[in-house]
N, C-alpha and C. Protein backbone atom coordinates (compact mmCIF):
# COMPACT_ATOMS: atom_id res chain seq x y z
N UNK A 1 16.73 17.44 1.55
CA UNK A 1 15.28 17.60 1.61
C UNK A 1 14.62 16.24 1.53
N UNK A 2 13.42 16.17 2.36
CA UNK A 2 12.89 14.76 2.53
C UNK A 2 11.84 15.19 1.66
N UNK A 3 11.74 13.51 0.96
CA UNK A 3 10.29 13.48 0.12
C UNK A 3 9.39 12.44 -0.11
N UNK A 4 7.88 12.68 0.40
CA UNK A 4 7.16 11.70 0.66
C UNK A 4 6.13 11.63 -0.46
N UNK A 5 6.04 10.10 -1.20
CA UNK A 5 5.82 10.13 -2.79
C UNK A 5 4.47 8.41 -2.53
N UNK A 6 3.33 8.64 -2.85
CA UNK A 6 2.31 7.29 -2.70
C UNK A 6 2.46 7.01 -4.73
N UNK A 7 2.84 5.32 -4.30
CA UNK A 7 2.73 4.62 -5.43
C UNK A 7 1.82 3.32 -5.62
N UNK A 8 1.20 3.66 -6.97
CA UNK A 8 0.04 2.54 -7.36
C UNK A 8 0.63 2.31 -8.69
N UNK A 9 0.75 0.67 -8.40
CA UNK A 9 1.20 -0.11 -9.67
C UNK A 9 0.17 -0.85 -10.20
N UNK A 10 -0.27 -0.72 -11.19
CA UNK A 10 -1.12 -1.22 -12.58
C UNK A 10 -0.76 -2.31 -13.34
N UNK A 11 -0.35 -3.45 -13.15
CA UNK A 11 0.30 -4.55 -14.34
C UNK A 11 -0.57 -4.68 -15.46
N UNK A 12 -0.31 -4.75 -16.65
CA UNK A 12 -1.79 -4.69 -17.09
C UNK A 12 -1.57 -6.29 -17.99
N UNK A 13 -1.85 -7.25 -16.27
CA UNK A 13 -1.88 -8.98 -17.06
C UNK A 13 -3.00 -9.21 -16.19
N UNK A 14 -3.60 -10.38 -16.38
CA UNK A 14 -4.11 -11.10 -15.40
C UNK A 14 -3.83 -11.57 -13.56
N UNK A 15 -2.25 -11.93 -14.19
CA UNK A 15 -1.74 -12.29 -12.57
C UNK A 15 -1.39 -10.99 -11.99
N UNK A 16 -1.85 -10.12 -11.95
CA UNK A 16 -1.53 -8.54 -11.42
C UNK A 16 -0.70 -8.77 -9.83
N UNK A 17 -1.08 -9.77 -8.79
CA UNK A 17 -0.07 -9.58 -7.87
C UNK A 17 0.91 -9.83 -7.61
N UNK A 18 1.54 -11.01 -8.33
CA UNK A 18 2.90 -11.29 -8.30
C UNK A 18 3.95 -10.20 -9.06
N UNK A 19 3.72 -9.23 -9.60
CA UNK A 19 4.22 -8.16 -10.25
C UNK A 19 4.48 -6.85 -9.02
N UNK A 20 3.05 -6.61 -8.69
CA UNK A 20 2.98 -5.77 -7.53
C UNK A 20 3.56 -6.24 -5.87
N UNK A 21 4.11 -7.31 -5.78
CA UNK A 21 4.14 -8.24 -4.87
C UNK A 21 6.36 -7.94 -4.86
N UNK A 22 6.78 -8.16 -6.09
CA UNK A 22 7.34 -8.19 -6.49
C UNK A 22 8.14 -7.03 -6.60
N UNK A 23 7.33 -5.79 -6.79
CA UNK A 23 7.77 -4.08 -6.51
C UNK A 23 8.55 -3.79 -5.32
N UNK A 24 7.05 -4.39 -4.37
CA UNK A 24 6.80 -3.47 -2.97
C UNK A 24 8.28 -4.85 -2.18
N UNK A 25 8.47 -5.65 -2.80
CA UNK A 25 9.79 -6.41 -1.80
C UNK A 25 11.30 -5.61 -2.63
N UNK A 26 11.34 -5.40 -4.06
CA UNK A 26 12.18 -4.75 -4.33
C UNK A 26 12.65 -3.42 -3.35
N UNK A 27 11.08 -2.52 -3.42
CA UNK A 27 11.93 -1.37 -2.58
C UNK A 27 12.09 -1.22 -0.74
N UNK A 28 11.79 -2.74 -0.52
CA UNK A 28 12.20 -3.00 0.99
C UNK A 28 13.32 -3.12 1.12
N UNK A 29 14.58 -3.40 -0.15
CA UNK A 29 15.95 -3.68 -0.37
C UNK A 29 16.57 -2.07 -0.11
N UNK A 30 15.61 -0.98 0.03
CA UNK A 30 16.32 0.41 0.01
C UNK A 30 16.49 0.68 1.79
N UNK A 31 17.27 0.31 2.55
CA UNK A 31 17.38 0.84 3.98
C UNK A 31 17.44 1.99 4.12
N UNK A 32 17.54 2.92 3.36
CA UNK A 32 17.27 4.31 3.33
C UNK A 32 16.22 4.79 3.35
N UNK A 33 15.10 4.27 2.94
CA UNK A 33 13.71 4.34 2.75
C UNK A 33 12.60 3.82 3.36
N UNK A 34 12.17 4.74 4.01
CA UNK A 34 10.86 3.91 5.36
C UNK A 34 9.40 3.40 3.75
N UNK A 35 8.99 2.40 4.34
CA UNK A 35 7.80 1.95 3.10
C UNK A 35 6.35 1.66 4.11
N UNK A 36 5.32 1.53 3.84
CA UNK A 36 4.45 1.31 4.80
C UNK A 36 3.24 0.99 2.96
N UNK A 37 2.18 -0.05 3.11
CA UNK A 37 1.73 -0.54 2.17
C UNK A 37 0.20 -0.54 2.87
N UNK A 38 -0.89 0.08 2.11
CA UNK A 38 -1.80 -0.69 2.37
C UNK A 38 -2.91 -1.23 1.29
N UNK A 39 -4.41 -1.51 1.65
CA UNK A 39 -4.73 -2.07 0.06
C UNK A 39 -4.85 -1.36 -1.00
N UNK A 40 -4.54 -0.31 -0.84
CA UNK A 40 -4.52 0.49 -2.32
C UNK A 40 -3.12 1.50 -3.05
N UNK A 41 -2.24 1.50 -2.86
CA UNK A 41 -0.77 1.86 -2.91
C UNK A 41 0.18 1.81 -1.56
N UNK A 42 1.40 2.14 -1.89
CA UNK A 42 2.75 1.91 -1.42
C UNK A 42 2.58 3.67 -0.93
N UNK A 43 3.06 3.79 0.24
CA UNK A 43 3.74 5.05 0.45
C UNK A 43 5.14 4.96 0.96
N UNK A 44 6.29 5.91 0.41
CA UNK A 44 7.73 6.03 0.71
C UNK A 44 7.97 7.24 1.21
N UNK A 45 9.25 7.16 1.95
CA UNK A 45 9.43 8.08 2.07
C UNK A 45 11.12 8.03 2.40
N UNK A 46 11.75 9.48 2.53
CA UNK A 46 13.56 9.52 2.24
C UNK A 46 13.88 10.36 1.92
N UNK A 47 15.25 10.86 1.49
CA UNK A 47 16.09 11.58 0.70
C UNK A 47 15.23 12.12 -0.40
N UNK A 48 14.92 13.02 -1.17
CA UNK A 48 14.20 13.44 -2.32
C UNK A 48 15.16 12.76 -3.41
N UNK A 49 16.45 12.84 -3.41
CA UNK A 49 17.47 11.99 -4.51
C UNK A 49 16.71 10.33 -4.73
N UNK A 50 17.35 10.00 -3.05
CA UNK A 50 17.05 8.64 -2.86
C UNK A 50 15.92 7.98 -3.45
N UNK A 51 14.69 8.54 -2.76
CA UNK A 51 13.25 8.34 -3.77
C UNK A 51 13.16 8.46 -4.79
N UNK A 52 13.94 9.43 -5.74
CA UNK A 52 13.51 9.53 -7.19
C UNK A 52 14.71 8.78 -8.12
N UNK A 53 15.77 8.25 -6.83
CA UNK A 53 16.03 7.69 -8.11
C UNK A 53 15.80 6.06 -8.05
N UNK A 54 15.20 5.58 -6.86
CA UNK A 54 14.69 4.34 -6.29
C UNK A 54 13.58 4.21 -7.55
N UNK A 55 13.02 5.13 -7.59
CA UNK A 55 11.75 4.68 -8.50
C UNK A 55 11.91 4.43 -9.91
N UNK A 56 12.92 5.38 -10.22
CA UNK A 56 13.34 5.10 -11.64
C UNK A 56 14.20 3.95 -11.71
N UNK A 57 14.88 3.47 -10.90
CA UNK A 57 15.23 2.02 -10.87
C UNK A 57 14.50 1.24 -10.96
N UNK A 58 13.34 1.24 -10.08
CA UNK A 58 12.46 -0.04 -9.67
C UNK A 58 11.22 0.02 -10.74
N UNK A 59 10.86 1.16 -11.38
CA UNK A 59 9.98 0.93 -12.39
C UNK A 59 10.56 0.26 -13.55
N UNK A 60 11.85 1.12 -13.98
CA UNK A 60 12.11 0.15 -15.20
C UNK A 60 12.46 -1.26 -15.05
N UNK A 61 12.82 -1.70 -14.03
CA UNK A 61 13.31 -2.79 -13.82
C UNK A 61 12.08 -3.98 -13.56
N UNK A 62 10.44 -3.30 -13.02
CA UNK A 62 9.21 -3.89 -13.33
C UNK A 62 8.79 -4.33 -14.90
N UNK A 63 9.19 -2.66 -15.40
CA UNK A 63 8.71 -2.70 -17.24
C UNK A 63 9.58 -3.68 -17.87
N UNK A 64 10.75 -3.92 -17.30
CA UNK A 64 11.68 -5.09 -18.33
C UNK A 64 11.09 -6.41 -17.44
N UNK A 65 11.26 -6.89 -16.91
CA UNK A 65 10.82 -7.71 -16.38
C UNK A 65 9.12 -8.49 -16.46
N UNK A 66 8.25 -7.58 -16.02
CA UNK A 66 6.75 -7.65 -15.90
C UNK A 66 5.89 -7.22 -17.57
N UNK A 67 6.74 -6.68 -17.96
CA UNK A 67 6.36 -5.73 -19.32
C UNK A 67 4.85 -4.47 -18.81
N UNK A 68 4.18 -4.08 -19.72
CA UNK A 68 3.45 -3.26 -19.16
C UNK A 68 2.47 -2.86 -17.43
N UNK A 69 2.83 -2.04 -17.11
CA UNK A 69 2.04 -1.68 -16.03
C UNK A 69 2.31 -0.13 -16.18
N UNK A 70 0.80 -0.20 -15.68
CA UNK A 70 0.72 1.44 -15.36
C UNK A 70 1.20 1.75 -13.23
N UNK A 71 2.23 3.36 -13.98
CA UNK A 71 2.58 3.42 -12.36
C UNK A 71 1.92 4.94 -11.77
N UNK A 72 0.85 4.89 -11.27
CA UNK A 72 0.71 6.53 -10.77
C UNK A 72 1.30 6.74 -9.31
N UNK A 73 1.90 8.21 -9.36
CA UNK A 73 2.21 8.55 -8.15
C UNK A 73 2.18 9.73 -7.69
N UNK A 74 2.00 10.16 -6.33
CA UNK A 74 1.55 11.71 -5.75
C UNK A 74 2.94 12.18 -5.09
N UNK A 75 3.57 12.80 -5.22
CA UNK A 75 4.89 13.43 -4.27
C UNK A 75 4.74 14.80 -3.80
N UNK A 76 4.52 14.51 -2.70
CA UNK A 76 4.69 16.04 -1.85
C UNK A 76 6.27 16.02 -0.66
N UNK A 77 6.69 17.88 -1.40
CA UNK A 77 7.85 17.80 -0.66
C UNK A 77 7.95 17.79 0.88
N UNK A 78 8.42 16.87 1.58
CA UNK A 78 9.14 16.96 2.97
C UNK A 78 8.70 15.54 3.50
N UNK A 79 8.47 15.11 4.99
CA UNK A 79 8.58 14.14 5.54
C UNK A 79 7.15 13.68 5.80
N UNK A 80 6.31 13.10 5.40
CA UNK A 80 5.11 12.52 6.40
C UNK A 80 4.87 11.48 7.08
N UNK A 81 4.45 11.65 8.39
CA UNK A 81 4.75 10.06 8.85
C UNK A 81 3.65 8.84 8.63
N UNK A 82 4.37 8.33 7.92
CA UNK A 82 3.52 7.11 7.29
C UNK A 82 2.40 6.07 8.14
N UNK A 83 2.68 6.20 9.70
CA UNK A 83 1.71 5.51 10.52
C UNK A 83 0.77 6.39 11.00
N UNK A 84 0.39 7.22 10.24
CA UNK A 84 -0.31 8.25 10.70
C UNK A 84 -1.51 7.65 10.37
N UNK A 85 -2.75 7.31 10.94
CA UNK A 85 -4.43 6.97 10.85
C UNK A 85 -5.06 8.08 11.23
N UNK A 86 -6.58 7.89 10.61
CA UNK A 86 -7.68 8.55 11.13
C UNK A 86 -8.45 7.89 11.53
C-alpha cells in the first residue's frame, strides 16, 4: 500500500534553515521515495512501511542532532501525485 504523508519541520532555534535544509537532503538519500518541497512543507510519498519508517529515522536523527523542533504531518492512504498544481 502506497502512502502519501506532507511534512513541516519547526526547529525551535534561530538558524531554523540549516536544520530544515538538512531534513529535506537527508530524505533525498531514500530512492524509494519520490519528495517534491515547496515554501511551506515537504511532501513524500512510497511504500506505507518505507515512509513511516523513513520518518522515524529522520526525525530522531534531527532531535539528536538539531535538538528541539516541532514536526507536523498529514498522511493520507495511497499515492498522490506530487506535481499536481492548481
Amino acid at each position: 500500500m502506497k502512502l502519501t504523508a506532507e511534512i513541516s519541520c519547526y526547529p525551535l532555534q534561530d538558524n531554523y534553515l540549516d536544520p530544515i535544509r538538512w531534513f529535506i537532503g537527508r530524505v533525498d538519500s531514500y530512492a524509494n521515495i519520490e519528495r517534491k518541497t515547496n515554501a511551506m512543507a515537504t511532501q513524500v510519498c512510497g511504500e506505507y512501511g518505507d515512509v513511516m519508517s523513513m520518518l522515524a529515522v529522520e526525525m530522531q536523527a534531527a532531535h539528536e542532532k538539531w535538538g528541539k523542533a516541532v514536526f507536523v504531518c498529514k498522511f493520507i492512504g495511497g499515492e498522490l501525485d506530487l506535481s499536481h498544481s492548481e
